[in-house]
Protein backbone atom coordinates (compact mmCIF):
# COMPACT_ATOMS: atom_id res chain seq x y z
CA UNK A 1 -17.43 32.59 41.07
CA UNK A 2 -18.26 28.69 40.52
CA UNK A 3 -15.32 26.57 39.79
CA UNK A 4 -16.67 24.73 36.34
CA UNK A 5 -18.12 21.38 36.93
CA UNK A 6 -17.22 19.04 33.88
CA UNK A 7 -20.60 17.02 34.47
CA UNK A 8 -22.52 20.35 32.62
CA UNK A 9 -20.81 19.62 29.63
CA UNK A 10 -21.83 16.24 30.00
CA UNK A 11 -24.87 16.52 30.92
CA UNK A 12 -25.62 18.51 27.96
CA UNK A 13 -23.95 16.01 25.60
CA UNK A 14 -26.70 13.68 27.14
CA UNK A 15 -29.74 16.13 26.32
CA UNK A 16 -28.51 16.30 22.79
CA UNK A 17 -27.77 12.73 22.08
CA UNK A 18 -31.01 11.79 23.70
CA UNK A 19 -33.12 14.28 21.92
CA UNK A 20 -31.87 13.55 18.60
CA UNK A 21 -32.52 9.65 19.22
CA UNK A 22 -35.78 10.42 19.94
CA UNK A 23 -36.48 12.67 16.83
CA UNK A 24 -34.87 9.49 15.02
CA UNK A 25 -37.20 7.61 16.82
CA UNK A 26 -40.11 9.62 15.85
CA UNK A 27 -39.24 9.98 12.02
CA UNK A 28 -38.40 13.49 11.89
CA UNK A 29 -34.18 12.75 11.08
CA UNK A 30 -32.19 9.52 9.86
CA UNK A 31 -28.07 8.72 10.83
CA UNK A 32 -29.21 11.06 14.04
CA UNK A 33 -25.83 9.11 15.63
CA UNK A 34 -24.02 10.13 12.31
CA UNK A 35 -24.87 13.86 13.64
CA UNK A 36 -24.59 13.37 16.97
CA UNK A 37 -21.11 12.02 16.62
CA UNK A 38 -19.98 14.17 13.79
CA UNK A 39 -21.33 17.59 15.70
CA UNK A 40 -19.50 16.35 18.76
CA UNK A 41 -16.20 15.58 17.12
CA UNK A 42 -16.45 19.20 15.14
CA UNK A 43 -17.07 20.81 18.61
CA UNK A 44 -14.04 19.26 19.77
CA UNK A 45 -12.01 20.05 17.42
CA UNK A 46 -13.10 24.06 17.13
CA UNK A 47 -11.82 24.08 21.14
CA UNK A 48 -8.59 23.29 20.16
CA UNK A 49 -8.61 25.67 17.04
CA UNK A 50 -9.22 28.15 19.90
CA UNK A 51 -6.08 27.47 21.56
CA UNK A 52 -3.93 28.19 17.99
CA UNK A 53 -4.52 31.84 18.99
CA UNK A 54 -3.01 31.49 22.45
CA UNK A 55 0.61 30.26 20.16
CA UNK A 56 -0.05 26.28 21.26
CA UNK A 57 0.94 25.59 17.71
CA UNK A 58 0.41 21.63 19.00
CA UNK A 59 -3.30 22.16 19.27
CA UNK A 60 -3.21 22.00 15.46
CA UNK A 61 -2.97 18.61 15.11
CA UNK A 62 -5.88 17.25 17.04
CA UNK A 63 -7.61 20.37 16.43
CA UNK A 64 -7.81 19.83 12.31
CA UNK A 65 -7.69 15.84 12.93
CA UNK A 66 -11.41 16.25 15.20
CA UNK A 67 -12.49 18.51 12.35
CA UNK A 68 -11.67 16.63 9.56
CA UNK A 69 -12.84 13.04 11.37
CA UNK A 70 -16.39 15.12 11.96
CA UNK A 71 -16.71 16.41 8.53
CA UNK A 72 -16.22 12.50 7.32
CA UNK A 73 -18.68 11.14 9.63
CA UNK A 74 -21.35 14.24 8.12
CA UNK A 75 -20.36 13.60 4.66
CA UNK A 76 -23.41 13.19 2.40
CA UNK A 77 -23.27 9.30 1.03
CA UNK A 78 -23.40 11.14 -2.49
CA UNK A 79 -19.27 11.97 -1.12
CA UNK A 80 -18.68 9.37 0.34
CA UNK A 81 -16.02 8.35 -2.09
CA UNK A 82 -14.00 11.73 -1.42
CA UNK A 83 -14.10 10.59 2.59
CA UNK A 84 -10.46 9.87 2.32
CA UNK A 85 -9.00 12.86 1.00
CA UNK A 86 -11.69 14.87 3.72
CA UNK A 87 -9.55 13.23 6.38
CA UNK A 88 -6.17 13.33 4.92
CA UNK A 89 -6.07 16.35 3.72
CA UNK A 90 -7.67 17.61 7.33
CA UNK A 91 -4.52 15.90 9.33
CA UNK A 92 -2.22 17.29 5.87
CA UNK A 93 -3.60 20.65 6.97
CA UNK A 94 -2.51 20.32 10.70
CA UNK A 95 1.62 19.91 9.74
CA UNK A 96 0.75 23.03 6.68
CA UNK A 97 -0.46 25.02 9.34
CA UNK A 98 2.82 23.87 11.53
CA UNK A 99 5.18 24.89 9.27
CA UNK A 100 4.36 28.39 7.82
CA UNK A 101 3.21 29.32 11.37
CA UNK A 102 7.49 29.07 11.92
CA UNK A 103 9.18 27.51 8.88
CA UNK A 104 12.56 28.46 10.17
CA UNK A 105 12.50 26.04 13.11
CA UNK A 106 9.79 23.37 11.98
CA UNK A 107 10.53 22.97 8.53
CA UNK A 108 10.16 19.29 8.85
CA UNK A 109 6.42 19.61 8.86
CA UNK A 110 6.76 20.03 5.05
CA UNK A 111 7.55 16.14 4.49
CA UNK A 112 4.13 14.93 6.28
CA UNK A 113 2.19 17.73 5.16
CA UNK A 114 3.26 16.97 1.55
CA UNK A 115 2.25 12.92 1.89
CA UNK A 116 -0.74 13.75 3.67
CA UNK A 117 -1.78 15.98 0.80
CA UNK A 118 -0.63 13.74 -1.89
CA UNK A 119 -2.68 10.90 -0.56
CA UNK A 120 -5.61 13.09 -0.23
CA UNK A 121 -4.60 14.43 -3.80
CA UNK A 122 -4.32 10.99 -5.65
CA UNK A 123 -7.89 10.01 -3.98
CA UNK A 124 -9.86 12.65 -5.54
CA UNK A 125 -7.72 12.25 -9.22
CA UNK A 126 -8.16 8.55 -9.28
CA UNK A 127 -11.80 9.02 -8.97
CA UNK A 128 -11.67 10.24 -12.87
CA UNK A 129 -8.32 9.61 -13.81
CA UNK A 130 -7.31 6.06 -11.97
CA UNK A 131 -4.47 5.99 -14.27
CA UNK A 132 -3.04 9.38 -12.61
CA UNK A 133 -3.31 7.95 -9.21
CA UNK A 134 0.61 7.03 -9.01
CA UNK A 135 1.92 9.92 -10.29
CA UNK A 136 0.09 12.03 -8.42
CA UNK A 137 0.98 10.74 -5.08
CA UNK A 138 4.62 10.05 -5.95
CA UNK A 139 5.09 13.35 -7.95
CA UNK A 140 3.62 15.25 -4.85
CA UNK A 141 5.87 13.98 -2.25
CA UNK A 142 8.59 14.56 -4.82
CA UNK A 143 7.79 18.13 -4.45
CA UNK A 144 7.06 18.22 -1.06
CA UNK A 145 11.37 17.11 -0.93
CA UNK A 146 11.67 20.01 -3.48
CA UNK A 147 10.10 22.66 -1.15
CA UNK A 148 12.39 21.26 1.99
CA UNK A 149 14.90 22.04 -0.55
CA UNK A 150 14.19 25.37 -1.38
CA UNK A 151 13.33 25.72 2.62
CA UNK A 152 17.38 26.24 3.08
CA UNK A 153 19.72 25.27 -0.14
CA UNK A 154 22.70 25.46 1.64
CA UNK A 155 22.09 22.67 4.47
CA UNK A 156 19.20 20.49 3.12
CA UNK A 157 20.43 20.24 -1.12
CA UNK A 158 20.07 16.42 -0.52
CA UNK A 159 16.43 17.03 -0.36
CA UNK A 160 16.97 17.48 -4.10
CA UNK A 161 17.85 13.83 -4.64
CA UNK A 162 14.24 12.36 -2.94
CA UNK A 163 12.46 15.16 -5.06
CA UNK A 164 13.67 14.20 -8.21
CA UNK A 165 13.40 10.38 -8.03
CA UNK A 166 10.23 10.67 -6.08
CA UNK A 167 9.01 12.90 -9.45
CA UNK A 168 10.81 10.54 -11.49
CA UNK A 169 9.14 7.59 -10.53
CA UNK A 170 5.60 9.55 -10.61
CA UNK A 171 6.80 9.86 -14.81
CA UNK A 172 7.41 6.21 -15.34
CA UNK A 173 4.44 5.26 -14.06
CA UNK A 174 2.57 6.86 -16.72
CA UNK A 175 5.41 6.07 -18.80
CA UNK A 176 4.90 2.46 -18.40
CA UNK A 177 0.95 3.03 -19.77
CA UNK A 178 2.14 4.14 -23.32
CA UNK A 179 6.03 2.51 -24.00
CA UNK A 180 7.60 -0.35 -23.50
CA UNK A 181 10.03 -1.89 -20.64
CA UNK A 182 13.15 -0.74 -22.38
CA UNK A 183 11.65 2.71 -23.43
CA UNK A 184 9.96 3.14 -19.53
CA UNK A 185 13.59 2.21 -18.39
CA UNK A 186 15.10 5.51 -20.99
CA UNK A 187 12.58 8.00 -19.07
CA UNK A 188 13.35 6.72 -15.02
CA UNK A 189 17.24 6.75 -16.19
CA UNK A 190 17.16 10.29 -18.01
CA UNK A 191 14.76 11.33 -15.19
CA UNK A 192 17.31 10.66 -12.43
CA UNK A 193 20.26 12.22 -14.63
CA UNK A 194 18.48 15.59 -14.86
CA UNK A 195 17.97 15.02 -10.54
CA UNK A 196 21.91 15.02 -10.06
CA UNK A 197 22.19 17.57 -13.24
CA UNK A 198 19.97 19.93 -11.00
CA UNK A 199 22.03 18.88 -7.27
CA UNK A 200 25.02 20.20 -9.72
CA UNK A 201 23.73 23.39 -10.82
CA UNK A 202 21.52 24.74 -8.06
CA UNK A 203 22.93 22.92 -5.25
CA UNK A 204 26.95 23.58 -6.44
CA UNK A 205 27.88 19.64 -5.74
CA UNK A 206 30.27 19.27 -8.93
CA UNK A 207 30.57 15.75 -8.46
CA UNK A 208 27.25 15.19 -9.61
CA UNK A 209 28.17 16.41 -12.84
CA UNK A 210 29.39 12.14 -13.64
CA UNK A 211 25.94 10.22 -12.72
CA UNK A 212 24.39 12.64 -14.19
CA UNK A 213 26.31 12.29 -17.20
CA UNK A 214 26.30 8.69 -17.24
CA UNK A 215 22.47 8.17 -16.57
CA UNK A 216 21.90 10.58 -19.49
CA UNK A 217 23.72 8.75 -21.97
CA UNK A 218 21.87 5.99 -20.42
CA UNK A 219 18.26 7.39 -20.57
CA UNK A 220 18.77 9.09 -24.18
CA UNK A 221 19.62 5.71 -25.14
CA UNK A 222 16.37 4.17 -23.84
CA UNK A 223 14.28 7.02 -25.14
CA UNK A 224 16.47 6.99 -28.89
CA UNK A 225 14.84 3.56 -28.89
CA UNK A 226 11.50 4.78 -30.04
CA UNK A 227 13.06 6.14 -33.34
CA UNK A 228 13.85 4.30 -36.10
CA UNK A 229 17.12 4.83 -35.85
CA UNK A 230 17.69 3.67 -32.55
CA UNK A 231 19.70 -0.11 -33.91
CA UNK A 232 22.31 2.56 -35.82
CA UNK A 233 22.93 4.20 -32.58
CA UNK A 234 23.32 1.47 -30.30
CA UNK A 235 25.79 0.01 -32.80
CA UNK A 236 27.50 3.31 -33.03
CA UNK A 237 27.72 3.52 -29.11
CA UNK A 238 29.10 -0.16 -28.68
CA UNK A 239 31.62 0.62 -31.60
CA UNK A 240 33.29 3.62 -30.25
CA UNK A 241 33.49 2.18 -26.61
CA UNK A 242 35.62 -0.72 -28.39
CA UNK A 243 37.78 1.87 -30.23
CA UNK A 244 37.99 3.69 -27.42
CA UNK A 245 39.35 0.65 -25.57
CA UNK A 246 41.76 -0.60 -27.73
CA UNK A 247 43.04 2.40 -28.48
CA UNK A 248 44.01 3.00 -24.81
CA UNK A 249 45.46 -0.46 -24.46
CA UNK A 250 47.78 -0.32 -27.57
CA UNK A 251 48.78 3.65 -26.71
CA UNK A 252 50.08 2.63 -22.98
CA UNK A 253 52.28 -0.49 -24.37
C-alpha cells in the first residue's frame, strides 16, 4: 500500500483554484476566489467534524470555526449583514457541542457558548429591533450564568449573582428608553434585590435575605416614583426612619 503523499491534496487544490479562475476569466462565474476559499475552508472544517466521532471532542472547535468562517465567505451579499452572527454563532456552536457532549466535567463551556450566542443573537435582533440589541446580549449571558447555575446548585449558586445582574442590566437598558434616571435607577435596584431574593430561596444562602431586602425597599421606591403618589411616600419613608431614630436614642438613655 502507498504511504499518502500530501502533494495530491495539493495538487488538487491547484486544479480547482486554477479552473475556477479560468471560468472567472471566461465569464461563466463571479467571486470564483469567494468559492474557492469558502469550499476550501468548509472542506476543512468537515475533516475535523469527522474526528468528533472518534471522541476528539477538541476537533469541535476548529471544526465548527472552518465551517462557520466558509459559510461567511459564501454568504450571498443579500446576507451579508447576518455575517456576524454566521460566525459567532458557528464558534458558539463549537463550546454547545463541548458541553452537552460531557456537562459533568466541562460545564464551563456554557459561559462562552452563551456570549458567543448572545453576540450572534443581538446581531440578527438589532437588524429590526436596534433598540433590543443590549438586552439581548446582556440578558443572554445572564442566562447563560443561570444555566451554570442550574448545571450544579450546590457548588456553583454564585453563578446566580452574574445571572441576575447580567439580566438586570439587559432590563434597564430598555428601561432607560421609556423612564427617567431616577425611575431606570428603581428597576436595576429592584432587579438586583429579586437576584439575592432568588440566591436566598433556591440557593439556601439566608444572608441574602438583607440586600435583598434593602435593594427592594430601594427599587420600589424608584419605581413608586412613577405614581402620583410617590412625594407622600418618600415623605412617609424619611419620617419613620427619624422616629425610628429618635426613638432608639431616647429608649437607651
Amino acid at each position: 500500500m502507498k504511504k499518502f503523499d500530501p502533494r495530491i491534496v495539493f495538487g488538487f487544490l491547484l486544479l480547482v483554484g486554477g479552473g475556477l479562475a479560468l471560468a472567472q476569466s471566461m465569464g461563466y462565474l463571479q467571486n470564483a476566489s469567494d468559492l474557492f476559499w469558502g469550499g476550501l475552508f468548509l472542506a476543512v472544517g468537515l475533516v475535523f467534524l469527522t474526528l468528533l466521532f472518534g471522541g476528539h471532542w477538541w476537533a469541535s472547535f476548529p471544526a465548527f470555526t472552518l465551517v462557520a468562517l466558509g459559510a461567511l465567505i459564501l454568504l450571498p451579499d443579500s446576507l451579508s449583514d447576518f455575517g456576524g452572527a454566521v460566525f459567532l454563532g458557528g464558534i458558539g456552536l463549537s463550546f454547545w457541542y463541548v458541553y452537552f457532549t460531557s456537562r459533568m466535567e466541562r460545564w464551563w463551556a456554557l459561559i462562552p457558548a452563551g456570549v458567543l450566542t448572545a453576540l450572534a443573537a443581538m446581531i440578527v435582533v438589532a437588524q429590526r429591533y436596534e433598540n433590543l440589541g443590549g438586552a439581548i446580549f446582556l440578558g443572554g449571558i445572564g442566562l447563560s450564568f443561570f444555566a451554570v447555575f442550574l448545571s450544579n446548585r450546590t457548588e456553583r449558586w454564585w453563578a446566580l449573582i452574574p445571572a441576575g445582574v447580567l439580566v438586570t442590566l439587559g432590563g434597564v437598558t430598555v428601561a432607560a428608553e421609556r423612564f427617567g434616571n431616577f425611575e431606570t435607577a428603581g428597576f436595576f435596584f429592584f432587579g438586583l434585590a429579586a437576584t439575592f431574593l432568588l440566591v436566598a430561596l433556591l440557593a439556601g444562602m439566608r444572608w441574602a435575605y438583607w440586600p435583598a431586602g434593602v435593594l427592594g425597599v430601594m427599587g420600589l421606591l424608584g419605581i413608586a416614583s412613577l405614581l402620583q403618589f410617590a412625594n407622600y411616600l418618600w415623605a412617609g419613608v424619611l419620617i419613620a426612619a427619624g422616629v425610628y431614630l429618635l426613638f432608639r436614642y431616647f429608649t437607651k438613655r
